[in-house]
PDB file of N, CA and C in Angstrom:
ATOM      1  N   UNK A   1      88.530 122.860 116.711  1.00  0.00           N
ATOM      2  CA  UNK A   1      87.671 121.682 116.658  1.00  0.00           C
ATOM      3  C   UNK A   1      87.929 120.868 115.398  1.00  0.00           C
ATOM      4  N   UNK A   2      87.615 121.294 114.584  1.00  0.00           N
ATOM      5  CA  UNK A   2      88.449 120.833 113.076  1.00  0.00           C
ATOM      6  C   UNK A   2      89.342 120.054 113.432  1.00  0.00           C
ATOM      7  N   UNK A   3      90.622 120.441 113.473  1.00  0.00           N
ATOM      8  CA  UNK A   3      91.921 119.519 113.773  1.00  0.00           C
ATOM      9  C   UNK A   3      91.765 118.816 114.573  1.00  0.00           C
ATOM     10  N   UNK A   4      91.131 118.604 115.819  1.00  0.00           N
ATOM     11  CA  UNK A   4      90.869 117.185 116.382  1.00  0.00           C
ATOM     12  C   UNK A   4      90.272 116.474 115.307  1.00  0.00           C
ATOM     13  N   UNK A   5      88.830 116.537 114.678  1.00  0.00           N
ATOM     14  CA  UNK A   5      88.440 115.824 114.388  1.00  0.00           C
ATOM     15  C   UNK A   5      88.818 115.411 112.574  1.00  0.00           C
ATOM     16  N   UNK A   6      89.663 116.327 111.607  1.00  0.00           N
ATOM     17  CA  UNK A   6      90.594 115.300 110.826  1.00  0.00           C
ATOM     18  C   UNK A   6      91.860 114.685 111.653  1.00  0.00           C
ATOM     19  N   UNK A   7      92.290 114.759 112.570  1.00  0.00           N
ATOM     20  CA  UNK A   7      93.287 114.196 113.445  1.00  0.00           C
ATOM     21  C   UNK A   7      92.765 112.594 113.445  1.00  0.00           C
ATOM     22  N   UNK A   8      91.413 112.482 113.826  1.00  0.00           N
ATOM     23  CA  UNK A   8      90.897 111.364 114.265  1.00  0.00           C
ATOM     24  C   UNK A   8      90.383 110.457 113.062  1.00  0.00           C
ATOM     25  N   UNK A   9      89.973 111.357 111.873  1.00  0.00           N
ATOM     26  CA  UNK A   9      89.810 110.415 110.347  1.00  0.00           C
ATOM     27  C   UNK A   9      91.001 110.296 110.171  1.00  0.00           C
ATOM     28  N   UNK A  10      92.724 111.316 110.097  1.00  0.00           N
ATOM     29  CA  UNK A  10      93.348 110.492 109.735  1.00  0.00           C
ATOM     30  C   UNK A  10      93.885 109.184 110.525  1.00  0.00           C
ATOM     31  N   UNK A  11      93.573 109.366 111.564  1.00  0.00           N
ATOM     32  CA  UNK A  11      94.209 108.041 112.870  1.00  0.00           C
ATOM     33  C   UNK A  11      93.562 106.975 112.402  1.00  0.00           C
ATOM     34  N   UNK A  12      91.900 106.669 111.779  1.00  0.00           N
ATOM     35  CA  UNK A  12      91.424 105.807 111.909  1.00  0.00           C
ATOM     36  C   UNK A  12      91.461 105.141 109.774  1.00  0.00           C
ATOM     37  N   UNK A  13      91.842 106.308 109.010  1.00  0.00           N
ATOM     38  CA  UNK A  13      92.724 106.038 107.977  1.00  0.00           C
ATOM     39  C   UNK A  13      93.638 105.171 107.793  1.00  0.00           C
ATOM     40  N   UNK A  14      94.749 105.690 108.396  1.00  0.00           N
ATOM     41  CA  UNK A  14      95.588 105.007 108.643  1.00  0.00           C
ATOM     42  C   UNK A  14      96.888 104.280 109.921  1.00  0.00           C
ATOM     43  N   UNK A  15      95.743 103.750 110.876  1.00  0.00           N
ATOM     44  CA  UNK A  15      96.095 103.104 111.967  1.00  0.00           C
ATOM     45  C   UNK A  15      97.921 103.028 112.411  1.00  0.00           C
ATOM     46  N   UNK A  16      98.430 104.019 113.379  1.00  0.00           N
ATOM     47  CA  UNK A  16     100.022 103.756 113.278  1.00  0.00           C
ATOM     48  C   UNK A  16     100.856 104.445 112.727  1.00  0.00           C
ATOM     49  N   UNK A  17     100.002 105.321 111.833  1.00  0.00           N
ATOM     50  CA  UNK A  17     100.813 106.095 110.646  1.00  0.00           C
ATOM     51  C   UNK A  17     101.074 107.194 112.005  1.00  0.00           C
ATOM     52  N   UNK A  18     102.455 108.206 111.706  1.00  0.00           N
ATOM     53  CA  UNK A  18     102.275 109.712 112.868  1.00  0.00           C
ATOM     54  C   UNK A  18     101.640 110.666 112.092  1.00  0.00           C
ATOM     55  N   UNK A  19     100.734 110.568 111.871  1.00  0.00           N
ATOM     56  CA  UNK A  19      99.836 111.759 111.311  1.00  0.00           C
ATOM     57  C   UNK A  19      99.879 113.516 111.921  1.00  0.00           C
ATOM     58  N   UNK A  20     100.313 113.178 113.286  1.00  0.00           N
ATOM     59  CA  UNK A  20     100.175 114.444 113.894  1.00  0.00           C
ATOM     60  C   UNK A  20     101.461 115.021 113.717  1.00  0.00           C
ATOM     61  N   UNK A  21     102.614 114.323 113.638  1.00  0.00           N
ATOM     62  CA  UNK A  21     103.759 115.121 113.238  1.00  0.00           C
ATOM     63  C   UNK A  21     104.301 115.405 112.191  1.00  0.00           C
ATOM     64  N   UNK A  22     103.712 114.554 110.787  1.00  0.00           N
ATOM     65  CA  UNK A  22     104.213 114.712 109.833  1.00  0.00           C
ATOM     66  C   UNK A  22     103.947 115.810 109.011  1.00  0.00           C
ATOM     67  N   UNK A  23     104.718 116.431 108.485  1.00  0.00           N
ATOM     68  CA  UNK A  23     104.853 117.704 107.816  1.00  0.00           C
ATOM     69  C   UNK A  23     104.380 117.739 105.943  1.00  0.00           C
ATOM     70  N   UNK A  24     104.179 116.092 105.575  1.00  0.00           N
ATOM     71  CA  UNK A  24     104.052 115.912 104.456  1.00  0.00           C
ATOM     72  C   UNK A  24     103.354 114.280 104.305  1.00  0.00           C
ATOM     73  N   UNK A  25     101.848 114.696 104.727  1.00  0.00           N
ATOM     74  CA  UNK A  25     101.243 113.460 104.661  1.00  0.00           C
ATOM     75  C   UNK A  25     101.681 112.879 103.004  1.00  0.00           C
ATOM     76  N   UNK A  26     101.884 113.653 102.088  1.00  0.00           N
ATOM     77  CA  UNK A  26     101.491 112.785 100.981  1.00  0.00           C
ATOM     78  C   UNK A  26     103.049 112.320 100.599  1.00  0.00           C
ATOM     79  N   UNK A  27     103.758 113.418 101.037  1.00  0.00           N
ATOM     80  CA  UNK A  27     105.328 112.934 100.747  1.00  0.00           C
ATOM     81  C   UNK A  27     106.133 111.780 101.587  1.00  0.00           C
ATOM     82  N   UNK A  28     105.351 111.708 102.689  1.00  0.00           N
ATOM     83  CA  UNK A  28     105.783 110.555 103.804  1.00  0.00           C
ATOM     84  C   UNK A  28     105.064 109.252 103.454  1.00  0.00           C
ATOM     85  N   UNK A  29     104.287 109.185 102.218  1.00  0.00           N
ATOM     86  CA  UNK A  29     103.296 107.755 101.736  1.00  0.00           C
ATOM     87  C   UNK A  29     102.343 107.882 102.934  1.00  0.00           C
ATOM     88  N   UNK A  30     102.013 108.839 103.803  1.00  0.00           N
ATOM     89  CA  UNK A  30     100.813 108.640 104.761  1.00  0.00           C
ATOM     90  C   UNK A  30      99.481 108.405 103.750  1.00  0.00           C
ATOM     91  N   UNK A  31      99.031 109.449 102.863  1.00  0.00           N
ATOM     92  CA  UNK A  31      98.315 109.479 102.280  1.00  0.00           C
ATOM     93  C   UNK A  31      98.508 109.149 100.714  1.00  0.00           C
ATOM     94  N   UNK A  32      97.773 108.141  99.959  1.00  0.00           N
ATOM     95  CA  UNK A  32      98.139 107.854  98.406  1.00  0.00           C
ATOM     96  C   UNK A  32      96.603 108.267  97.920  1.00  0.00           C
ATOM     97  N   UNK A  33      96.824 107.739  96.893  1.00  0.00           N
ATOM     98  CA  UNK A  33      95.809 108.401  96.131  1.00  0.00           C
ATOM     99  C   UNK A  33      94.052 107.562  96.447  1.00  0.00           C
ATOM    100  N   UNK A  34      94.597 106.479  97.131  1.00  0.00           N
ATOM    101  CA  UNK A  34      93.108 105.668  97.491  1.00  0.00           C
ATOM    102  C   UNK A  34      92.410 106.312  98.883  1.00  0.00           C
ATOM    103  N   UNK A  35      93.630 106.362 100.108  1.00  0.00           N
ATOM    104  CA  UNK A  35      93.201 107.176 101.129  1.00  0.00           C
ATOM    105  C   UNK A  35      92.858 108.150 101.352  1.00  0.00           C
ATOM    106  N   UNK A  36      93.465 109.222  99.767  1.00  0.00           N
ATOM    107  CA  UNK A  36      93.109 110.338  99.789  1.00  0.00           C
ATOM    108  C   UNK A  36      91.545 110.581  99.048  1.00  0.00           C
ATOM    109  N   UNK A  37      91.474 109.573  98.636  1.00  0.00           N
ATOM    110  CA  UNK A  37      90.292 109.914  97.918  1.00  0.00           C
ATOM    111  C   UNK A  37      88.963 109.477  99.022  1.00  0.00           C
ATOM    112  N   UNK A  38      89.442 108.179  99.613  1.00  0.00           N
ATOM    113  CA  UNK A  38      88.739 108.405 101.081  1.00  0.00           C
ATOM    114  C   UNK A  38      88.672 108.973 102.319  1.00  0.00           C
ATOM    115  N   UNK A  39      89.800 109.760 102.316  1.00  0.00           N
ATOM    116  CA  UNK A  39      89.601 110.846 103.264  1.00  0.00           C
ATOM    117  C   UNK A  39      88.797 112.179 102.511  1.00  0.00           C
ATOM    118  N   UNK A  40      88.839 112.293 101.417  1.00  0.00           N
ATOM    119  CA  UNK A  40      88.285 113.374 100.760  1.00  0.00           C
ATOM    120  C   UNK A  40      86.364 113.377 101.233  1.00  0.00           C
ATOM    121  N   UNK A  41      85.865 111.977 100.759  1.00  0.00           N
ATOM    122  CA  UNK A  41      84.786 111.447 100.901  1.00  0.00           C
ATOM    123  C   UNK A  41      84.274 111.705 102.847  1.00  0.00           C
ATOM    124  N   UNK A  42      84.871 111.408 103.079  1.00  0.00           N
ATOM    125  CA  UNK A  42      84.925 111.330 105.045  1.00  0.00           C
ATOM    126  C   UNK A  42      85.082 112.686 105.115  1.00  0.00           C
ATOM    127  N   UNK A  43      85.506 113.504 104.787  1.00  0.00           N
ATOM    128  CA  UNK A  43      85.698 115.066 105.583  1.00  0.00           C
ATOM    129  C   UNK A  43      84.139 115.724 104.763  1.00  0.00           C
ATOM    130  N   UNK A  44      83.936 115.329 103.491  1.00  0.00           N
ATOM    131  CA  UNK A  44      82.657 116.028 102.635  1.00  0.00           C
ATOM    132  C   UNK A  44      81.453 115.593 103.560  1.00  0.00           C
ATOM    133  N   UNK A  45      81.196 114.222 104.275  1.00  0.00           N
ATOM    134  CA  UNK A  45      80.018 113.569 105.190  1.00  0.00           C
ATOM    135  C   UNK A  45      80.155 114.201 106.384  1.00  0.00           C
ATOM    136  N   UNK A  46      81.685 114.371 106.927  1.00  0.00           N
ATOM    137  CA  UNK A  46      81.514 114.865 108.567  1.00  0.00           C
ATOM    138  C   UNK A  46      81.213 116.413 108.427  1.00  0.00           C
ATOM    139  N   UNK A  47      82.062 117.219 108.102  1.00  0.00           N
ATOM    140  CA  UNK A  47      81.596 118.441 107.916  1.00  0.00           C
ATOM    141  C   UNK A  47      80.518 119.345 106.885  1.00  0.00           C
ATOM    142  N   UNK A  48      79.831 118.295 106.030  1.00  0.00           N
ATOM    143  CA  UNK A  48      79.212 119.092 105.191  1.00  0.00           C
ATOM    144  C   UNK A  48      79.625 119.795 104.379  1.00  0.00           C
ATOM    145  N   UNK A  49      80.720 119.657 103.673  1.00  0.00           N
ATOM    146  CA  UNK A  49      80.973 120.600 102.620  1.00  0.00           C
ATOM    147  C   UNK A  49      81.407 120.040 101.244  1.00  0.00           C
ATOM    148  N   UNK A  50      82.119 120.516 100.393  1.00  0.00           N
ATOM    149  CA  UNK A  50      82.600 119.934  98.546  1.00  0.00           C
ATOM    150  C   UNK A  50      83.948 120.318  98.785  1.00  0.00           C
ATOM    151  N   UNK A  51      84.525 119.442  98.836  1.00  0.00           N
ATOM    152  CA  UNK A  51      86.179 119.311  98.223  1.00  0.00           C
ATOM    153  C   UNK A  51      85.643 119.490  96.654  1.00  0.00           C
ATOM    154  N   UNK A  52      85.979 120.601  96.001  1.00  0.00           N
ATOM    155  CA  UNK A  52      86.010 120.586  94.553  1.00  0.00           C
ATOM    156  C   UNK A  52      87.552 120.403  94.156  1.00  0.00           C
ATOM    157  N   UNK A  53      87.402 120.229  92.603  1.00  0.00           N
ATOM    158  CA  UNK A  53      88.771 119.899  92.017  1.00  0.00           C
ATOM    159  C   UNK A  53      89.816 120.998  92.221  1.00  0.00           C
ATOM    160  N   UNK A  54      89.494 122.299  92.560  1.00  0.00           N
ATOM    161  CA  UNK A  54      89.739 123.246  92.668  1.00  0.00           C
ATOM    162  C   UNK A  54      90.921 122.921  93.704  1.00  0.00           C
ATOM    163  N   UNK A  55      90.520 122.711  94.371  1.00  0.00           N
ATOM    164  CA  UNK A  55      90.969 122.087  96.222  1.00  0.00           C
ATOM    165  C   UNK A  55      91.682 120.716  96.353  1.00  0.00           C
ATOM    166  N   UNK A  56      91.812 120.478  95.075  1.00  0.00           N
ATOM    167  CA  UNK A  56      92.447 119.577  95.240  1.00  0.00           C
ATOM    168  C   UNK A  56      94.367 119.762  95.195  1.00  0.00           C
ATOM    169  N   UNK A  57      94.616 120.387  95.577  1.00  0.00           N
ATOM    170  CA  UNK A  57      96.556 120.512  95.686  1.00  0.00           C
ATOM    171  C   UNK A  57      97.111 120.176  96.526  1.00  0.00           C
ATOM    172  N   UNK A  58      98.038 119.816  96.881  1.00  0.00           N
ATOM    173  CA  UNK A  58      99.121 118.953  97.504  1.00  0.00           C
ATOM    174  C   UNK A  58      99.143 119.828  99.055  1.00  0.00           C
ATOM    175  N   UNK A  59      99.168 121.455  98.783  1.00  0.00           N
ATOM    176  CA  UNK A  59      99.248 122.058  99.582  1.00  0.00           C
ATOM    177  C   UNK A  59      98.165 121.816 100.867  1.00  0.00           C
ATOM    178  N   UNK A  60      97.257 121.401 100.131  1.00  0.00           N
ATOM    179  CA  UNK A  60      95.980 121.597 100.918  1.00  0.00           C
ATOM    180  C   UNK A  60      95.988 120.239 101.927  1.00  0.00           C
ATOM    181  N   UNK A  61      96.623 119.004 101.590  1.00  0.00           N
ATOM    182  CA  UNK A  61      96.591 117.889 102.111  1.00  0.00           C
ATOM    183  C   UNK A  61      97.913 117.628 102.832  1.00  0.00           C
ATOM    184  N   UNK A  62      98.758 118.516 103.228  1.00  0.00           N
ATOM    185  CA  UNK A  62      99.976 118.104 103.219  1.00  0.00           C
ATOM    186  C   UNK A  62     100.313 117.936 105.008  1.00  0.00           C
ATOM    187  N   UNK A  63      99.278 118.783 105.948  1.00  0.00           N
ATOM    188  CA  UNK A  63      99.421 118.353 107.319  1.00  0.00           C
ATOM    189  C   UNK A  63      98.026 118.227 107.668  1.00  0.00           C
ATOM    190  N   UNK A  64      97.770 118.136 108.607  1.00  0.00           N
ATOM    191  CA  UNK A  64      96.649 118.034 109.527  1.00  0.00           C
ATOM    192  C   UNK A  64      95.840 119.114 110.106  1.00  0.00           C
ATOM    193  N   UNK A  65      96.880 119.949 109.840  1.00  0.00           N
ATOM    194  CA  UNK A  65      96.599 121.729 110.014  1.00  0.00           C
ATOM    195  C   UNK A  65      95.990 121.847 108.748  1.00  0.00           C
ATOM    196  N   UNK A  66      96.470 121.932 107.366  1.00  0.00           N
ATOM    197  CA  UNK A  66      96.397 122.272 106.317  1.00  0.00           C
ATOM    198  C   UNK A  66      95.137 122.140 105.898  1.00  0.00           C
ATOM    199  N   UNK A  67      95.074 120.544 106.213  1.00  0.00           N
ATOM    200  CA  UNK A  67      93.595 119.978 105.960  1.00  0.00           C
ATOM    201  C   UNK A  67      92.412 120.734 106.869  1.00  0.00           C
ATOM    202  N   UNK A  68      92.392 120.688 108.333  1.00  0.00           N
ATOM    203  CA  UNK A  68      91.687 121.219 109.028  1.00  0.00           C
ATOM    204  C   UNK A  68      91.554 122.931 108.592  1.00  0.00           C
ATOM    205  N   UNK A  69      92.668 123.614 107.551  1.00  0.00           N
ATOM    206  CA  UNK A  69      92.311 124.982 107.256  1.00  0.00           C
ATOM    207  C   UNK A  69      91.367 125.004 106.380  1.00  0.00           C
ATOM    208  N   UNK A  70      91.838 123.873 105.410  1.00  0.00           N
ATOM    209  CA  UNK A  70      90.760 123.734 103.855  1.00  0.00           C
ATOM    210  C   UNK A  70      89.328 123.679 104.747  1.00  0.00           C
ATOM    211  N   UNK A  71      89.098 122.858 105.756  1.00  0.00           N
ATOM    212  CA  UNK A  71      87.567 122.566 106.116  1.00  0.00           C
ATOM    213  C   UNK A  71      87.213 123.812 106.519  1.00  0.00           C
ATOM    214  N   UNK A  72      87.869 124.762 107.334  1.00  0.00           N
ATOM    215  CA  UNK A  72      87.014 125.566 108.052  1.00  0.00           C
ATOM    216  C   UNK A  72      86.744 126.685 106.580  1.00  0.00           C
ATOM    217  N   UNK A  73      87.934 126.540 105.776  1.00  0.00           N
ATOM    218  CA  UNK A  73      87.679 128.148 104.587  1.00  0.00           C
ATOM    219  C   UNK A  73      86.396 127.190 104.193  1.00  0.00           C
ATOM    220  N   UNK A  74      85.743 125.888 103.831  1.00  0.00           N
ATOM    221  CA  UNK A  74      84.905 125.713 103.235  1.00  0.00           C
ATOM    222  C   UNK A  74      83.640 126.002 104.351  1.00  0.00           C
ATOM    223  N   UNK A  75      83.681 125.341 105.734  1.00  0.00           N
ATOM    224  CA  UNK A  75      82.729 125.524 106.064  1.00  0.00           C
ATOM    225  C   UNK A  75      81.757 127.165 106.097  1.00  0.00           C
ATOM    226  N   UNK A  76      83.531 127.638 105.778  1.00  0.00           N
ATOM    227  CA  UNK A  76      82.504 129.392 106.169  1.00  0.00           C
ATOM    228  C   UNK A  76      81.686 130.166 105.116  1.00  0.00           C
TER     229      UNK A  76
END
């Protein structure tokens, strides 16, 4: 469930971008540091949880999977 629904913040992020195949949102310029900071904001409102600074690494943002793993280790 997760991965549909960052699938769909990043689609509506960034309109056109291939979000679902890319292997390196931040290395492909999908994500910079403004989108990321608004996608950060958008995943903390939809799911309820704290992106801390902690959580903040490259690793964690780098697919759509990755991201959708960070949400669920937080939601649990």
């Amino acid at each position: 469930m997760e991965k549909e629904q960052v699938l769909k913040l990043l689609k509506e992020l960034r309109p056109g971008a291939d979000v679902e195949n890319s292997s390196d949102l931040i290395g492909d310029r999908i994500l910079d540091s403004l989108s990321l900071t608004i996608l950060i904001a958008r995943l903390d409102q939809e799911f309820d949880i704290e992106i801390t600074p902690d959580d903040l690494m490259p690793e964690n943002f780098a697919t759509a999977d990755t991201i959708a793993e960070l949400v669920k280790r937080l939601e649990d």
